[in-house]
Protein backbone atom coordinates (compact mmCIF):
# COMPACT_ATOMS: atom_id res chain seq x y z
CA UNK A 1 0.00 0.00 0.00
CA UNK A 2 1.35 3.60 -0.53
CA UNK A 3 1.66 5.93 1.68
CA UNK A 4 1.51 9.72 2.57
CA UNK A 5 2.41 12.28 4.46
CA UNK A 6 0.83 15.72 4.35
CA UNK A 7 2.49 19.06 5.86
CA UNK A 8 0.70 22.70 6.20
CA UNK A 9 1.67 25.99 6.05
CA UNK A 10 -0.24 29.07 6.41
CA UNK A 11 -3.81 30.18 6.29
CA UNK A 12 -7.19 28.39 6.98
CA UNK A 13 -7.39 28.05 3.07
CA UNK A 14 -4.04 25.83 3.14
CA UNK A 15 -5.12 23.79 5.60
CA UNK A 16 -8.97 23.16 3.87
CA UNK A 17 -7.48 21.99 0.38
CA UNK A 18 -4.84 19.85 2.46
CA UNK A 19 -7.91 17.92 4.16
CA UNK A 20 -9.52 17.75 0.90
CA UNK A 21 -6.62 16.47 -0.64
CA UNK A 22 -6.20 13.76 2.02
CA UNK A 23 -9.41 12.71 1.82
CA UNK A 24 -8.99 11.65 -2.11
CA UNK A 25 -5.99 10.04 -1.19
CA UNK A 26 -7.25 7.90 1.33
CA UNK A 27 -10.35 7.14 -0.58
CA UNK A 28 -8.15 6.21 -3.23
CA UNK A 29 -6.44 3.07 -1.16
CA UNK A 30 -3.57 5.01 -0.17
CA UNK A 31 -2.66 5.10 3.76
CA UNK A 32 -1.70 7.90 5.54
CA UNK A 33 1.27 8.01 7.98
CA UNK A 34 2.21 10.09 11.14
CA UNK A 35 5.27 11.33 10.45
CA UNK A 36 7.76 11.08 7.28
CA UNK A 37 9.44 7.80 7.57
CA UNK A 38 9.58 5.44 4.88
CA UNK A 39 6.43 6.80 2.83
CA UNK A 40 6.33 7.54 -0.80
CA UNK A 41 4.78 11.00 -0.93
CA UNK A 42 5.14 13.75 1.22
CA UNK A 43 2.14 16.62 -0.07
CA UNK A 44 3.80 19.85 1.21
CA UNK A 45 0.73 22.77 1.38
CA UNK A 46 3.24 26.38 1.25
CA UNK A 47 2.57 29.66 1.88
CA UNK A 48 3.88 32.90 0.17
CA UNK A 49 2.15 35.35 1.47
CA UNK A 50 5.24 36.36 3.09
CA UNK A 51 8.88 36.29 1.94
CA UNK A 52 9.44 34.26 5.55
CA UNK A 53 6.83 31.92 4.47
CA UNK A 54 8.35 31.02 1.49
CA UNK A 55 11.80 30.49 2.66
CA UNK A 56 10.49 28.21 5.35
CA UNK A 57 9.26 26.38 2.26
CA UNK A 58 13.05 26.15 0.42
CA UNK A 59 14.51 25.43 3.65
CA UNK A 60 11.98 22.38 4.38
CA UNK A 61 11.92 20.88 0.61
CA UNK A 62 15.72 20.63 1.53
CA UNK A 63 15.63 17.83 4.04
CA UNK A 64 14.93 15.84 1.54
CA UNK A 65 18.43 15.23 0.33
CA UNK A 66 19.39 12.79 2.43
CA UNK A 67 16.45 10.24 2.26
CA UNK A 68 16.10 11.31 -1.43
CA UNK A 69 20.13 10.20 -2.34
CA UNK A 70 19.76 6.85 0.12
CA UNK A 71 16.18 5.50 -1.33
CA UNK A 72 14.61 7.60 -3.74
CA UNK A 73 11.83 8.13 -1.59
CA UNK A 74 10.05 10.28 -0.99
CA UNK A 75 8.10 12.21 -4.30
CA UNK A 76 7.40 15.57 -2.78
CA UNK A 77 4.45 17.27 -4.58
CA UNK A 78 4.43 20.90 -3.61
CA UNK A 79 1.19 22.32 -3.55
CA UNK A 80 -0.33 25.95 -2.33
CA UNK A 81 0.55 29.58 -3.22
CA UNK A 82 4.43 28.72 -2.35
CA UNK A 83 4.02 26.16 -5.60
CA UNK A 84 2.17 28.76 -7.65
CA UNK A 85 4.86 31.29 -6.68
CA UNK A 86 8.20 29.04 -7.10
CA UNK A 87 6.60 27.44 -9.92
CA UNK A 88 8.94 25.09 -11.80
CA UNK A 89 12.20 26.72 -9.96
CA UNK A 90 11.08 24.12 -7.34
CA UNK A 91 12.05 21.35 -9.71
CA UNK A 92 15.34 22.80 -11.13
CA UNK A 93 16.76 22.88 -7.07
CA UNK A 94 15.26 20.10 -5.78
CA UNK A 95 15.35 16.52 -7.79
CA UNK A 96 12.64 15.30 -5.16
CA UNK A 97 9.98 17.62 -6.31
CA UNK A 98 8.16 15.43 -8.34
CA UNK A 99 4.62 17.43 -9.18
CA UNK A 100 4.00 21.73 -8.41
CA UNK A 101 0.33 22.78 -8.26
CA UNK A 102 -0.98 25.88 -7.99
CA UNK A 103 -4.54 26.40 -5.78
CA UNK A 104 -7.12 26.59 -8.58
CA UNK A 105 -5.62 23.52 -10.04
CA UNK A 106 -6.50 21.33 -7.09
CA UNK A 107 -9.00 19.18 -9.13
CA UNK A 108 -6.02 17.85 -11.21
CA UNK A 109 -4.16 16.73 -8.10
CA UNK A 110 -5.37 12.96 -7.92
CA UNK A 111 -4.21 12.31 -11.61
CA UNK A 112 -1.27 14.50 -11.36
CA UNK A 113 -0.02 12.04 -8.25
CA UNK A 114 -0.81 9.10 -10.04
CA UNK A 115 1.24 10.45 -13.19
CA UNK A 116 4.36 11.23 -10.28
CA UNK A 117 3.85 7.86 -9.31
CA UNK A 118 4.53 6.57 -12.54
CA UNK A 119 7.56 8.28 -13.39
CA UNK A 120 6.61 11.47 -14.43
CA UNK A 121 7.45 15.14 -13.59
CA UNK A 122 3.99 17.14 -13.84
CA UNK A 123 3.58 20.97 -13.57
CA UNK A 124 0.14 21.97 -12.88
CA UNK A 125 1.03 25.84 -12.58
CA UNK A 126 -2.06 28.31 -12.99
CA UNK A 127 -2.23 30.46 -16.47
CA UNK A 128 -5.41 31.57 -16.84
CA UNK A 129 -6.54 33.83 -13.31
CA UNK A 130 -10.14 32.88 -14.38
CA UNK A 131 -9.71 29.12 -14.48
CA UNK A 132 -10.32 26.56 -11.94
CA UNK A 133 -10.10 22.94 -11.03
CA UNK A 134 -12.21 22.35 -8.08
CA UNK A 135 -11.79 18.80 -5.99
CA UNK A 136 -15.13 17.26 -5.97
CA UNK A 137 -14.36 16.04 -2.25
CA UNK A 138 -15.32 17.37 0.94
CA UNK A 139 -12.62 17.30 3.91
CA UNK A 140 -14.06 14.33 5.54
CA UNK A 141 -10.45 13.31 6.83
CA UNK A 142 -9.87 16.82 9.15
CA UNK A 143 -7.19 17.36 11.31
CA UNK A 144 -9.79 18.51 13.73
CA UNK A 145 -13.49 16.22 13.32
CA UNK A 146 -15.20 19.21 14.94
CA UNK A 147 -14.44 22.42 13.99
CA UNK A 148 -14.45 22.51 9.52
CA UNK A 149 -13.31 24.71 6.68
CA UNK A 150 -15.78 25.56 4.30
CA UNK A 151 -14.20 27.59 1.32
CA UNK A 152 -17.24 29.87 -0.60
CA UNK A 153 -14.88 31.91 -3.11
CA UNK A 154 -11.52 31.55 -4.30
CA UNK A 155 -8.75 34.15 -5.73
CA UNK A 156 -9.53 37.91 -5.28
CA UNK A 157 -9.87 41.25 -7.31
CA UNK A 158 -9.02 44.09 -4.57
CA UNK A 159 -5.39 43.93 -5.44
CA UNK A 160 -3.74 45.56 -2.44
CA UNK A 161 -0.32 47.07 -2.85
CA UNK A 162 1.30 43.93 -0.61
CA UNK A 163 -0.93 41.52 -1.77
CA UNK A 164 0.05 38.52 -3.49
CA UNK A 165 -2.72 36.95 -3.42
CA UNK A 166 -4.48 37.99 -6.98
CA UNK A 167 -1.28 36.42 -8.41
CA UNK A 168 -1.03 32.95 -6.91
CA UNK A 169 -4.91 32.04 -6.53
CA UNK A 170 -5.97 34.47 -9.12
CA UNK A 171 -9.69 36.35 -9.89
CA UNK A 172 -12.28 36.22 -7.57
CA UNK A 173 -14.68 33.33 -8.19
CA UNK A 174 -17.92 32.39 -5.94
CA UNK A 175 -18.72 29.17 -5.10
CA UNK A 176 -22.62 28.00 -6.15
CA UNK A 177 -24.51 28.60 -3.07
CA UNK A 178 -25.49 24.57 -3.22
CA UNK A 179 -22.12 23.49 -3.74
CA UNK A 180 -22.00 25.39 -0.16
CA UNK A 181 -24.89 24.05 1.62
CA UNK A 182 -24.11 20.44 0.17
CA UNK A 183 -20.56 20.64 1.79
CA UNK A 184 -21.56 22.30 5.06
CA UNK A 185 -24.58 19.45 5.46
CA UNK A 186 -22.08 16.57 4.61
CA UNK A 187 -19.57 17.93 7.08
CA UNK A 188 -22.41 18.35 9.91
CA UNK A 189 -23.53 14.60 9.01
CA UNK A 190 -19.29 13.69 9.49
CA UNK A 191 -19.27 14.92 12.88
CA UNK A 192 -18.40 18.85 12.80
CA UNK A 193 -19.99 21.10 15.13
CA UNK A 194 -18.35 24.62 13.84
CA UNK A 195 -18.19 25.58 10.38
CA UNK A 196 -15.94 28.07 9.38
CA UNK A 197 -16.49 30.09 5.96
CA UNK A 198 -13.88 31.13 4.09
CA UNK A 199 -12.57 33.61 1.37
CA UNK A 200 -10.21 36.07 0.62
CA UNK A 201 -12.92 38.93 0.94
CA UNK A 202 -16.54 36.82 1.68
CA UNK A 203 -18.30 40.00 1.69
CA UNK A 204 -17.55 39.85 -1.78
CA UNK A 205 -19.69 36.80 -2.37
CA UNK A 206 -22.06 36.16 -5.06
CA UNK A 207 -21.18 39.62 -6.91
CA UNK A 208 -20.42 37.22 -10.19
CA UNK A 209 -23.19 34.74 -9.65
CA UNK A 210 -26.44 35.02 -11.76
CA UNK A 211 -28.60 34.15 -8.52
CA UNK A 212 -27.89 37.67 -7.01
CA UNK A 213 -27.42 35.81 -3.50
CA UNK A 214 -25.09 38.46 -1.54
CA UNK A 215 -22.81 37.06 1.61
CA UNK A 216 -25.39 37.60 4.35
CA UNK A 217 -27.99 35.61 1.98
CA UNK A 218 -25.48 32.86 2.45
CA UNK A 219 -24.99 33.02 5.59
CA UNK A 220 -28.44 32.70 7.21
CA UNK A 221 -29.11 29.80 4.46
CA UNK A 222 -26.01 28.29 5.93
CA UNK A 223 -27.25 29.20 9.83
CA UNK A 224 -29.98 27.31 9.06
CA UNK A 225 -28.56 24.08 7.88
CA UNK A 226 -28.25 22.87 12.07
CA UNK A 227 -24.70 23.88 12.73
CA UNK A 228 -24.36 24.14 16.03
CA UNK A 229 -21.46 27.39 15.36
CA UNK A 230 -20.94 29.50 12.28
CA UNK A 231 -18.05 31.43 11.95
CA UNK A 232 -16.07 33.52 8.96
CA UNK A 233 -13.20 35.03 7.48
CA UNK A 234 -12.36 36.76 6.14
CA UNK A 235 -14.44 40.51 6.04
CA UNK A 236 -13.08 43.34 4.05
CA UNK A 237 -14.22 46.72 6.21
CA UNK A 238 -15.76 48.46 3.18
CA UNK A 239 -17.80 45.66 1.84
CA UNK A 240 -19.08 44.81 5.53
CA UNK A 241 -22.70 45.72 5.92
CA UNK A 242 -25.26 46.03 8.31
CA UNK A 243 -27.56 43.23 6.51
CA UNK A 244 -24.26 40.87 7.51
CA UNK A 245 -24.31 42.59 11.10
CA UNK A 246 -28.02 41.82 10.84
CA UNK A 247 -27.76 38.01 10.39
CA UNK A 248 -25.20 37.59 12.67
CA UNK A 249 -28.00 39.21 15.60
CA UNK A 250 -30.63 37.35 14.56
CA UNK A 251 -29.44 33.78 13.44
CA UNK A 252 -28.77 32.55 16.99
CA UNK A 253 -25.90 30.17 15.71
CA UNK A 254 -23.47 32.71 13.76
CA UNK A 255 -20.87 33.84 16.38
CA UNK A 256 -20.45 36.93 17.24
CA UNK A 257 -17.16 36.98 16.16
CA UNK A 258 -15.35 39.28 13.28
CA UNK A 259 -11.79 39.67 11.21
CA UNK A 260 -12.31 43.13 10.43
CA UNK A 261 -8.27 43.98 8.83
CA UNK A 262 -6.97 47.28 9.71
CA UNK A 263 -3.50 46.86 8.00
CA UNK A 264 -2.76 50.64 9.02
CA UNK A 265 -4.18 53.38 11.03
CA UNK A 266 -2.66 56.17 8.45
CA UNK A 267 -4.92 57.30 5.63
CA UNK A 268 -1.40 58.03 3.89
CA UNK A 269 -0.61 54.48 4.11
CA UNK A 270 -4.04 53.25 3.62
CA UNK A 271 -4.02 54.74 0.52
CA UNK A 272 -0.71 53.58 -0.91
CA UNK A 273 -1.63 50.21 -0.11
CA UNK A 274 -4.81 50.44 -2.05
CA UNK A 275 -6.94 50.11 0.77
CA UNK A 276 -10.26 51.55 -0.15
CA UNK A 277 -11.40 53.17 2.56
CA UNK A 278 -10.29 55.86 5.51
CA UNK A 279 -9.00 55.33 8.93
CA UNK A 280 -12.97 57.34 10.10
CA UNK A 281 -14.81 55.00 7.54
CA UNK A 282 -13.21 51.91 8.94
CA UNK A 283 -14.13 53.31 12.69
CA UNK A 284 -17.93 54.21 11.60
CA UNK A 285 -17.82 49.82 10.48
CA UNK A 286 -16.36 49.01 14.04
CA UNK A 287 -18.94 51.39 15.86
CA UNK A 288 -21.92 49.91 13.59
CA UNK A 289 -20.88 46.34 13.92
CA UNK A 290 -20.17 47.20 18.40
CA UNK A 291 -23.76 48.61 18.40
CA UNK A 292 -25.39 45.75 16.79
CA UNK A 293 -23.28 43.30 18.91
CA UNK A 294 -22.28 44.44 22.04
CA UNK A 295 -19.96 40.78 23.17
CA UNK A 296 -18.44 41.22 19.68
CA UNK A 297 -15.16 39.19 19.28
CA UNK A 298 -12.95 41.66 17.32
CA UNK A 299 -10.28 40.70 15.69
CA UNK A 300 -7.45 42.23 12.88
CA UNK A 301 -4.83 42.42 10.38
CA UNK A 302 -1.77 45.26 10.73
CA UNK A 303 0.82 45.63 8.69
CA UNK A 304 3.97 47.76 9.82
CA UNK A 305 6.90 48.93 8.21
CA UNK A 306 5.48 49.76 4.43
CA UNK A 307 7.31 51.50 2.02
CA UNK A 308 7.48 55.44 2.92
CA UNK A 309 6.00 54.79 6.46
CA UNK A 310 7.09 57.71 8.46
CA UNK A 311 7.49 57.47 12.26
CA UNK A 312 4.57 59.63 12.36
CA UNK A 313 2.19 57.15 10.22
CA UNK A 314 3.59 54.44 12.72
CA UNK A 315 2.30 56.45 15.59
CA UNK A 316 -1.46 56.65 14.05
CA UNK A 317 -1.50 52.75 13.66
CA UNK A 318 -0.65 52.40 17.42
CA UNK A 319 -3.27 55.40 18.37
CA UNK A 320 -5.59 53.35 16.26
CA UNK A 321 -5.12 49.86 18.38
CA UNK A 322 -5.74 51.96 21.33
CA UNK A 323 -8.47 54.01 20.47
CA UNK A 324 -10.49 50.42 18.76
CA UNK A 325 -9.12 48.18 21.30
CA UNK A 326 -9.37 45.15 19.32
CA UNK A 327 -9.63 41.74 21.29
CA UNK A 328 -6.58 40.10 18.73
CA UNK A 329 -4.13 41.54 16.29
CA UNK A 330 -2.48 39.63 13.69
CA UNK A 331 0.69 41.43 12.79
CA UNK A 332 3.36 41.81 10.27
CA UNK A 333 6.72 43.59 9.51
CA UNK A 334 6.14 44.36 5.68
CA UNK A 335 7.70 41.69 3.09
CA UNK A 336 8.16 42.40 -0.68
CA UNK A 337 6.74 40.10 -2.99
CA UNK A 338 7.93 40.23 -6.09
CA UNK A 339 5.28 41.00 -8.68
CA UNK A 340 2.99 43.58 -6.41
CA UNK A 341 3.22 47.42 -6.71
CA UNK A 342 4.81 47.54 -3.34
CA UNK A 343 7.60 45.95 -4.18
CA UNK A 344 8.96 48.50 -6.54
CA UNK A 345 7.53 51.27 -4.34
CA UNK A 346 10.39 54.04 -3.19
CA UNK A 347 10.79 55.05 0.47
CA UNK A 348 11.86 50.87 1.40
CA UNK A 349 12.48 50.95 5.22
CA UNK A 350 15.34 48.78 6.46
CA UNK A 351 14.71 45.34 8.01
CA UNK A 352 15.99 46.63 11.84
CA UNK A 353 13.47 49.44 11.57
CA UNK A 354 10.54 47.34 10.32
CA UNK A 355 11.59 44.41 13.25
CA UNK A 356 11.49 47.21 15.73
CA UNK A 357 8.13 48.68 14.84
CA UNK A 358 6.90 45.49 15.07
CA UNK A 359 7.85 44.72 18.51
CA UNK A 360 6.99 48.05 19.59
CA UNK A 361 3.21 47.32 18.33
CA UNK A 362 2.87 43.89 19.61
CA UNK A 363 3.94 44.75 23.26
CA UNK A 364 1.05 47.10 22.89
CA UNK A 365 -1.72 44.75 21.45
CA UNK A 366 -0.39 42.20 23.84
CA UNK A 367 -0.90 44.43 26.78
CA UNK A 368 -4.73 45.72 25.32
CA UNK A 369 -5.37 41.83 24.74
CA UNK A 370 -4.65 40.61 28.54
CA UNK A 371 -6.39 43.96 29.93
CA UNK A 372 -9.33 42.52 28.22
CA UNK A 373 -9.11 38.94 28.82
CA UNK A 374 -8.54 39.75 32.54
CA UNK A 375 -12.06 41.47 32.44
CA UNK A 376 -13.50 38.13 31.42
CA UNK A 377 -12.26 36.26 34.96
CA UNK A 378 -14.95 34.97 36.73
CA UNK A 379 -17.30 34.71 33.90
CA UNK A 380 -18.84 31.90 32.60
CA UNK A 381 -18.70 30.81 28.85
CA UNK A 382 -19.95 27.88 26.50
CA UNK A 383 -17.41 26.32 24.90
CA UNK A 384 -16.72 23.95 22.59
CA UNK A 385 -14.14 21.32 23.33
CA UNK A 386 -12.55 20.35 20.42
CA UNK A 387 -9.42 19.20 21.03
CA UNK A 388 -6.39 18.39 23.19
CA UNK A 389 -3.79 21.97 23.58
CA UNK A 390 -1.17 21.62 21.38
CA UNK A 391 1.82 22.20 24.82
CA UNK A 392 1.00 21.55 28.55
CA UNK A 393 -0.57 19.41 30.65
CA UNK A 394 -3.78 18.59 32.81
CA UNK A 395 -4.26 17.45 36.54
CA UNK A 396 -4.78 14.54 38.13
CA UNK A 397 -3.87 12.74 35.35
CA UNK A 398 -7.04 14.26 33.06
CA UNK A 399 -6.39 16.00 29.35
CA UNK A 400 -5.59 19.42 28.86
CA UNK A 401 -7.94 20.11 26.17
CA UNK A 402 -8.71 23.44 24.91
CA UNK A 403 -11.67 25.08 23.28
CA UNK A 404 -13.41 28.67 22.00
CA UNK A 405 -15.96 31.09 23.11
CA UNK A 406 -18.33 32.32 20.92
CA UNK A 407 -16.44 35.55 20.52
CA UNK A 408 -13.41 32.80 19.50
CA UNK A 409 -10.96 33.50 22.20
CA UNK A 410 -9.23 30.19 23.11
CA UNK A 411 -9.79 28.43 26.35
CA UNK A 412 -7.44 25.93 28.27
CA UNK A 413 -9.14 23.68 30.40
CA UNK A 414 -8.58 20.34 32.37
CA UNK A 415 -10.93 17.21 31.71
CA UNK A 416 -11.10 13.77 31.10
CA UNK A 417 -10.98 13.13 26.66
CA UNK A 418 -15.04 12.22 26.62
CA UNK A 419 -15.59 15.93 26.45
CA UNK A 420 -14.54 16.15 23.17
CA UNK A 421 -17.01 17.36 20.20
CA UNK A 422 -19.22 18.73 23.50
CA UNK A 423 -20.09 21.70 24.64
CA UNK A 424 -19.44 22.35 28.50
CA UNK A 425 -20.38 25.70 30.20
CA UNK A 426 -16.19 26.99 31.57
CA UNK A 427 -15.97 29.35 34.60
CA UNK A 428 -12.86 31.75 33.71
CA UNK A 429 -10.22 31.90 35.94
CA UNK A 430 -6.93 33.05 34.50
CA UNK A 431 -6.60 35.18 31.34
CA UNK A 432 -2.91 35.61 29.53
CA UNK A 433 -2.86 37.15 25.98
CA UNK A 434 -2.73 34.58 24.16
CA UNK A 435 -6.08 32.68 25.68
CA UNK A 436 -8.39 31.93 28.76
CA UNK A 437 -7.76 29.23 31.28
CA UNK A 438 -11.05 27.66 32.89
CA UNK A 439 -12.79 25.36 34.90
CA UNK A 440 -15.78 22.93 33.73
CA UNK A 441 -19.30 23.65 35.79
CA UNK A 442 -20.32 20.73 36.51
């Protein structure tokens, strides 16, 4: 029997087609192994979104030598934006890299193993930004059986100055709302509690379908399927509306959760980076969405160090993290990417600088983050348990098992492994930055 191995990188996105692409594999007799001893394949799912991504990427594919030189083994078939960016460069350094597909060729994957399997070197690289392959399988083989992916557009047209994105999954392109609903009921019927949407921009949704049905359509059609939790990611501020705010009050089962990027808090900036809206319109969509949902999980994107960023820009994204005080930040020291408008930008800030504006903002965010989670101590949550924490260790011999809130802040708690896929109500009782720590009411 053959076997595989399968390693992720990067977003939620990465991690959905990697699922989906296990789940063909393993329907297709092959067997999956823990780690990357003596298989045949090794499917490595790489990021580029960042030039630190990528090079995690080169420096991984390299292990490879060794095995490679002594057996042959394994193929590696590089998959993911990293494969759409390195393209065939991947096969001229690396005699182990048997197959490179980009993400809207993911359809073609099965054959295009079968073909590496057979001898051949196969390039499935992504020409036309308005193509796409889609895998007709749902991720019925998850890393996690309760929480699930659900992707409802691929590629996207905003084209931010940083962004490579357009370039390695290409145009925006909706999913058909049934293709949606089909997936989401399969995955409830397979076990999963939580369904996460996904998309580049899924405010965006449905603007090239015939049907007309908008992203907050979707979203109550997909509230009302019996998921227990509906989440998504990720929201563009100025194509978030109040009929989305309005569905996530009244379906009882969407989260009051939200991934509302930032990137900067200077209109300068904002505006270089082809962000298309103001630092005051992005505040009246934080103020709308805080009125409509007053335990509102917010979350964001900030990116610091862009080209021509004075110190004084810098200073308006921190005034804007403490004015908003957002419950999460997901930051970034600015990375060229060869091919976007940034890149050949003037006014290039050295690495030091961009390294030491990004420390200065996340020992800010970090300090906002635990002055709110400490606010949450001694209040009582329902959370899903749905799955053991990744470090540490429980009591008295019990699990440490972690779950989320509704408002999706992470919670560490101690129990025996029959509360997974359940939903216990948690007393808080510590709070760090990085997540809750609770008790189980019995």
């Amino acid at each position: 029997m053959r076997r595989f191995h399968i390693k992720v990188y990067g977003c939620q996105m990465n991690v959905y087609d990697s699922d989906r692409v296990r789940t063909a594999l393993l329907r297709r007799g092959w067997e999956e192994a823990a780690d990357e001893g003596g298989v045949d394949l090794v499917v490595l799912t790489g990021c580029s979104v960042r030039g630190k991504a990528e090079q995690k990427v080169w420096s991984d594919l390299g292990r490879y030598a060794l095995p490679w030189r002594q057996e042959g083994r394994p193929y590696v078939a590089l998959t993911g934006c990293a494969a759409q960016s390195l393209g065939k460069r991947a096969f001229n350094r690396y005699p182990w890299v048997r197959l490179v597909s980009g993400p809207r060729h993911i359809g073609l994957l099965p054959e295009g193993i079968e073909r590496v399997m057979a001898g051949e070197r196969v390039a499935l690289l992504d020409g036309n930004p308005q193509e796409f392959h889609d895998l007709d399988e749902f991720p019925e083989a998850r890393g996690n059986k309760y929480r699930a992916y659900v992707t409802i557009a691929h590629g996207c047209d905003n084209f931010c100055a940083y962004c490579i994105v357009p370039l390695t999954r290409g145009r925006f392109l909706s999913r058909p709302a049934e293709d949606v609903l089909r997936e989401v009921r399969a995955l409830l019927e397979n076990g999963a509690r939580e369904i996460i949407l996904l998309g580049q921009n899924v405010n965006s949704y449905g603007k090239d379908l015939p049907e007309g049905l908008g992203f907050a359509g979707l979203l109550r059609r997909v509230a009302r399927t019996g998921a227990d939790r509906i989440r998504f990611v990720t929201s563009l501020p100025q194509d978030f509306t109040e009929e989305i705010a309005e569905v996530m009050v009244s379906e009882f089962n969407v989260c009051p959760s939200l991934n509302l990027p930032i990137q900067a808090g200077s209109d300068r900036i904002l505006k270089l980076m082809n962000r298309r809206y103001t630092r005051a319109e992005y505040m009246e969509k934080v103020h709308m969405a805080r009125s409509r949902l007053p335990e509102l999980g917010l979350s964001s994107d900030l990116i610091v160090g862009f080209p021509g960023e004075t110190e004084e820009d810098f200073e308006e994204s921190l005034s804007a993290l403490l004015e908003i005080r957002f419950d999460l930040v997901h930051t970034a020291a600015y990375s060229e990417r060869e091919g976007t408008p940034a890149a050949s930008m003037p006014g290039a800030l050295p690495r030091q600088v961009r390294l030491e504006r990004l420390t200065r903002v996340n020992e800010m965010q970090d300090a906002i983050t635990l002055s709110i989670n400490r606010e949450l101590v001694g209040r009582n949550y329902r959370v899903l348990v749905d799955g053991k924490a990744p470090k540490g260790q429980g009591l008295e011999g019990k699990a440490l098992l972690q779950g989320r809130t509704p408002t999706d802040k992470v919670v560490l708690l101690t129990g025996t492994e029959d509360l997974l896929g359940r939903f216990v109500d948690v007393e808080i009782t510590e709070a760090e930055s990085w997540c809750l720590r609770g008790t189980v009411i019995e």
